[in-house]
N, C-alpha and C. Protein backbone atom coordinates (compact mmCIF):
# COMPACT_ATOMS: atom_id res chain seq x y z
N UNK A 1 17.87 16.04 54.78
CA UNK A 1 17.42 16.40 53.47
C UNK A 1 16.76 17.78 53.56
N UNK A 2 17.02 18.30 52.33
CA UNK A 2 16.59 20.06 52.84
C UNK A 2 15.13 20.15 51.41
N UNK A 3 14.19 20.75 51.89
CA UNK A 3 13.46 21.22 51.04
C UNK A 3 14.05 22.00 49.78
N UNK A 4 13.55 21.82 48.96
CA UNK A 4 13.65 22.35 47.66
C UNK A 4 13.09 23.75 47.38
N UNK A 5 14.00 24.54 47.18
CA UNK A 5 13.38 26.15 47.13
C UNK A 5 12.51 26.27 45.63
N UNK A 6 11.61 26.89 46.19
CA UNK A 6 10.31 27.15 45.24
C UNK A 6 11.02 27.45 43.77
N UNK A 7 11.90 28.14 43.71
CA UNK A 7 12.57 28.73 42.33
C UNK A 7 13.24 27.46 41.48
N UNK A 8 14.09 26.27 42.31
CA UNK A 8 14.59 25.36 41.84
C UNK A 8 13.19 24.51 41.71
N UNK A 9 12.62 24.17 42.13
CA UNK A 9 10.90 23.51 41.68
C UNK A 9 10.89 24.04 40.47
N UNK A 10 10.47 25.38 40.26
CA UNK A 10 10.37 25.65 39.07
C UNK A 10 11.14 25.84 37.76
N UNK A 11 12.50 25.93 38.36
CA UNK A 11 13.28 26.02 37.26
C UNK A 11 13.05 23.97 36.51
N UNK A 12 13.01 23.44 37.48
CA UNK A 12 13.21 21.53 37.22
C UNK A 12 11.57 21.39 36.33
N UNK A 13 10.38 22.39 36.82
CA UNK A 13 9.17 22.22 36.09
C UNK A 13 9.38 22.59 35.15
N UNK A 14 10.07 23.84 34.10
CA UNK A 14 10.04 24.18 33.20
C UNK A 14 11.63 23.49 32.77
N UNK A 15 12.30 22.65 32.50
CA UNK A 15 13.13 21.45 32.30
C UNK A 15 12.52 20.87 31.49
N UNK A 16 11.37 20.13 32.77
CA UNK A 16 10.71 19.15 32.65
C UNK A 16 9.63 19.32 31.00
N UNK A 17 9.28 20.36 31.09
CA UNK A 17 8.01 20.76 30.41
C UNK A 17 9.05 20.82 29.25
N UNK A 18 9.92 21.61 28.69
CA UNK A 18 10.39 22.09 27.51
C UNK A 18 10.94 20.08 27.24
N UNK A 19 11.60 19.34 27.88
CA UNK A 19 11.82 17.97 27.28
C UNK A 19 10.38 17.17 26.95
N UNK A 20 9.59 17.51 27.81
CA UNK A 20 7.93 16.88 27.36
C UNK A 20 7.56 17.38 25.63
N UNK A 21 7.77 19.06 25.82
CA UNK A 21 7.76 19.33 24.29
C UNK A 21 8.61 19.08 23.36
N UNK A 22 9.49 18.62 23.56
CA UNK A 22 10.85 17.98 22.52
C UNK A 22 10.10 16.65 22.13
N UNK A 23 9.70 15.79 23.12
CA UNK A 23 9.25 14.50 22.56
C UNK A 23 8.27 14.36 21.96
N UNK A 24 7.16 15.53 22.51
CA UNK A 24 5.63 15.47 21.52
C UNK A 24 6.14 16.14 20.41
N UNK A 25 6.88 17.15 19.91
CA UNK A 25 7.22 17.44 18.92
C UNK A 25 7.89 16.16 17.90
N UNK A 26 8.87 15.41 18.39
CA UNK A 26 9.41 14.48 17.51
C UNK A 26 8.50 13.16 17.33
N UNK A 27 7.41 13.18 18.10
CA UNK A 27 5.95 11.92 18.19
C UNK A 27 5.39 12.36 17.10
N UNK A 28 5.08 13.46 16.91
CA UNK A 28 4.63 14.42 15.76
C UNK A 28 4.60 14.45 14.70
N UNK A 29 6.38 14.87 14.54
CA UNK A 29 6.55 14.48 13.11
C UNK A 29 7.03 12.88 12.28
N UNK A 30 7.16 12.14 14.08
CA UNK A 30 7.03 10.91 13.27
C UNK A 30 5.85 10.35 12.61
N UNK A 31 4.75 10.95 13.44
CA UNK A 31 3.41 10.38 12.90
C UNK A 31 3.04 11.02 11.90
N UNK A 32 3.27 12.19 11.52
CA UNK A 32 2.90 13.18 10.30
C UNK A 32 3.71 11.88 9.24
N UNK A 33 5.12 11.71 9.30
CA UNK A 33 5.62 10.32 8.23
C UNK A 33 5.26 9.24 8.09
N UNK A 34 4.64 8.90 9.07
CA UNK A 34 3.59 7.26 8.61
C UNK A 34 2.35 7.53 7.89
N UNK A 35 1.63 8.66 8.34
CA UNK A 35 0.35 9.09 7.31
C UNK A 35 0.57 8.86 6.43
N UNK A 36 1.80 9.93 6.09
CA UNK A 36 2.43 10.46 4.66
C UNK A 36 2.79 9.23 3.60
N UNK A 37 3.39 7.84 4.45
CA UNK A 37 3.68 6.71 4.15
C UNK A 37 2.04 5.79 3.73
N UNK A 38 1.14 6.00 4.61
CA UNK A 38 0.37 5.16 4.29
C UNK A 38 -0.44 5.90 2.78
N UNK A 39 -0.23 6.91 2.99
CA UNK A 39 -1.21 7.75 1.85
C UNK A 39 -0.18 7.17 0.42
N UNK A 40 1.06 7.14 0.14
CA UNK A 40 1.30 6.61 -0.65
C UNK A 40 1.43 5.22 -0.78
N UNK A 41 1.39 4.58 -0.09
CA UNK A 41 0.98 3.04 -0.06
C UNK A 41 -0.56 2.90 -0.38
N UNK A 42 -1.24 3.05 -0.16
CA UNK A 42 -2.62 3.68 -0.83
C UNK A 42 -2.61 4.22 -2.08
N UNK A 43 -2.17 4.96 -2.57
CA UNK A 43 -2.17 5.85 -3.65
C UNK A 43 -1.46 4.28 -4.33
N UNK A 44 -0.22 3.92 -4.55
CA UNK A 44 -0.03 2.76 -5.53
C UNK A 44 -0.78 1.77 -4.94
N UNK A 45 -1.29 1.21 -4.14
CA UNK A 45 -2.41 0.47 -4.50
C UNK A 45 -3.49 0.24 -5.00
N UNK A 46 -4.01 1.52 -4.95
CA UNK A 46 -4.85 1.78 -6.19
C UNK A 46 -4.75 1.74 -7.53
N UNK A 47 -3.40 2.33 -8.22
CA UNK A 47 -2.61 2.28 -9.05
C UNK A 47 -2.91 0.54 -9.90
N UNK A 48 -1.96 -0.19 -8.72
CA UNK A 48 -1.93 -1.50 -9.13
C UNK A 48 -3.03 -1.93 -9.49
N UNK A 49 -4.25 -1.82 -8.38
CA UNK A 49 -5.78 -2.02 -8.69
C UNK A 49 -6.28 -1.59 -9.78
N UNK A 50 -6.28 -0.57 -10.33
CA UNK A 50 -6.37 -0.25 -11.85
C UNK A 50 -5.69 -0.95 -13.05
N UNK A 51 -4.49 -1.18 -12.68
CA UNK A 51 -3.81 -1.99 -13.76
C UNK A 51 -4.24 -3.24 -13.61
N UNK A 52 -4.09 -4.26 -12.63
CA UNK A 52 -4.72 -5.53 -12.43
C UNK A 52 -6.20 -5.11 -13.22
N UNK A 53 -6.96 -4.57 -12.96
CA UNK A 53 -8.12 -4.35 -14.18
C UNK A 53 -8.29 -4.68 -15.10
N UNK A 54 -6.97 -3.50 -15.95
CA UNK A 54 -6.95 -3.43 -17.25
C UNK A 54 -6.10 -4.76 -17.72
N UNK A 55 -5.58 -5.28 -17.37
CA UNK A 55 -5.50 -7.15 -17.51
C UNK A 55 -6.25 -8.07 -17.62
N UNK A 56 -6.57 -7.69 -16.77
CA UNK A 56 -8.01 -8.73 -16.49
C UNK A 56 -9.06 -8.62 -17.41
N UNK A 57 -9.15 -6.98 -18.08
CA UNK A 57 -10.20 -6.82 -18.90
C UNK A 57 -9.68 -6.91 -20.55
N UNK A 58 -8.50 -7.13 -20.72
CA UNK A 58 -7.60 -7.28 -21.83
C UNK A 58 -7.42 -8.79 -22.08
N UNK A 59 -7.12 -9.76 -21.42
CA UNK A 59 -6.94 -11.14 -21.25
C UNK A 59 -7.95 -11.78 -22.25
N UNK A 60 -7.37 -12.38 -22.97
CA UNK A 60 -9.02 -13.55 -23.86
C UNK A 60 -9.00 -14.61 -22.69
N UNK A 61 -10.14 -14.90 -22.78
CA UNK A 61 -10.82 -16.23 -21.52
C UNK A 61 -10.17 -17.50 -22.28
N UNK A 62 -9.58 -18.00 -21.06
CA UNK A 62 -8.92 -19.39 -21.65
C UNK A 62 -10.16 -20.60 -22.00
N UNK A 63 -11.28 -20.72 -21.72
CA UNK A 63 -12.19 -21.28 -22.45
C UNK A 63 -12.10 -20.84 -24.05
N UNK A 64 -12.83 -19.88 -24.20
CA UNK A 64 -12.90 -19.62 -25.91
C UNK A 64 -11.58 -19.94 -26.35
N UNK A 65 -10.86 -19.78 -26.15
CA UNK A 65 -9.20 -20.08 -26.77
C UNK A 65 -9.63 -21.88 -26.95
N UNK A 66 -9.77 -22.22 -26.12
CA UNK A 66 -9.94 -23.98 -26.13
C UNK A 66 -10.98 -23.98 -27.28
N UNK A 67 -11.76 -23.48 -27.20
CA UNK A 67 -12.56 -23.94 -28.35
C UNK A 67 -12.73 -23.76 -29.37
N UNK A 68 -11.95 -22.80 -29.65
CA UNK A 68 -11.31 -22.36 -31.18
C UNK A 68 -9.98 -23.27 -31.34
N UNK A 69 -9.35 -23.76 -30.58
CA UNK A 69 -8.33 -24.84 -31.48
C UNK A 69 -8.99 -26.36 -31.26
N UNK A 70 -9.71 -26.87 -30.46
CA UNK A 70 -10.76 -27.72 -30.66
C UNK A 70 -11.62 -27.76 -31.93
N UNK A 71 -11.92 -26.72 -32.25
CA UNK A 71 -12.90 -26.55 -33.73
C UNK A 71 -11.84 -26.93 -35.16
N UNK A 72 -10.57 -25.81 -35.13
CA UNK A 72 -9.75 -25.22 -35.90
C UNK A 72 -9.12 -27.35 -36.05
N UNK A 73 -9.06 -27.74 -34.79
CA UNK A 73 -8.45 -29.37 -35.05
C UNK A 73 -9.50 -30.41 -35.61
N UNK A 74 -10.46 -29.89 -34.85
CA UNK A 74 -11.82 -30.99 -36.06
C UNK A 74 -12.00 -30.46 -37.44
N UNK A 75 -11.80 -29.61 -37.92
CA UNK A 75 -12.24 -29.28 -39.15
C UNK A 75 -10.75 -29.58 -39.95
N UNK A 76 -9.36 -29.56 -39.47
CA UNK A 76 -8.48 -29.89 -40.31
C UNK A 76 -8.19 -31.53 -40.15
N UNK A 77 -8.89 -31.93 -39.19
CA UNK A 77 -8.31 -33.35 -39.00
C UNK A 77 -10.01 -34.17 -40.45
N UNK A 78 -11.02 -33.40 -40.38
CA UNK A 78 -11.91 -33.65 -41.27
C UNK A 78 -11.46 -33.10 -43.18
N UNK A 79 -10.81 -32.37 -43.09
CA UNK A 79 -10.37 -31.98 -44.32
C UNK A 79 -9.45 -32.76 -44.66
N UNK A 80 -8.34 -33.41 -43.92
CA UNK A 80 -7.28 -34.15 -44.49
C UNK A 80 -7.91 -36.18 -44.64
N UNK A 81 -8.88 -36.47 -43.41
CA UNK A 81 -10.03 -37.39 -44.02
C UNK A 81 -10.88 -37.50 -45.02
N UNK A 82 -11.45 -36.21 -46.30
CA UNK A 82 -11.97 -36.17 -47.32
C UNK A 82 -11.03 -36.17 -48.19
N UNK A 83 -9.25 -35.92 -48.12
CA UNK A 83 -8.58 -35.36 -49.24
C UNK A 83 -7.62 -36.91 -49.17
C-alpha cells in the first residue's frame, strides 16, 4: 500500500468539504420550509381561534332557549284552559 501524496489528501479534503456544503445547504433550506410551514399552521390557527370565538360569542345559550318555550308552553297550554 503506498502513501497518499499530500496533493491527492487534499484534493479528497476539498471533495469532501464542498459535498459537506451541498448537504448543509439542502438541511437548510429544508428547515427554512418547516418554519415557513409551521408559521402558517400557526397563522390559521389562530384564524380558526378567532372564528371559534365569534361562535361561541354569537350562539344563544341552550338554557334560555329552554326556558322560553317552557314559558311560551305554560302560558298557551293556560290560555286554551280559560278559553
Amino acid at each position: 500500500m503506498t502513501d497518499p501524496s499530500p496533493s491527492d489528501v487534499a484534493l479528497e479534503l476539498e471533495r469532501l468539504r464542498g459535498v459537506v456544503e451541498t448537504g448543509f445547504a439542502r438541511l437548510d433550506g429544508q428547515l427554512a420550509l418547516v418554519v415557513q410551514r409551521g408559521e402558517q399552521v400557526e397563522a390559521r390557527l389562530a384564524d380558526h381561534e378567532q372564528r371559534l370565538d365569534a361562535l361561541e360569542r354569537s350562539r344563544w345559550p341552550l338554557p334560555s332557549v329552554t326556558v322560553l318555550v317552557a314559558v311560551f308552553s305554560l302560558s298557551l297550554t293556560a290560555w286554551q284552559l280559560l278559553h
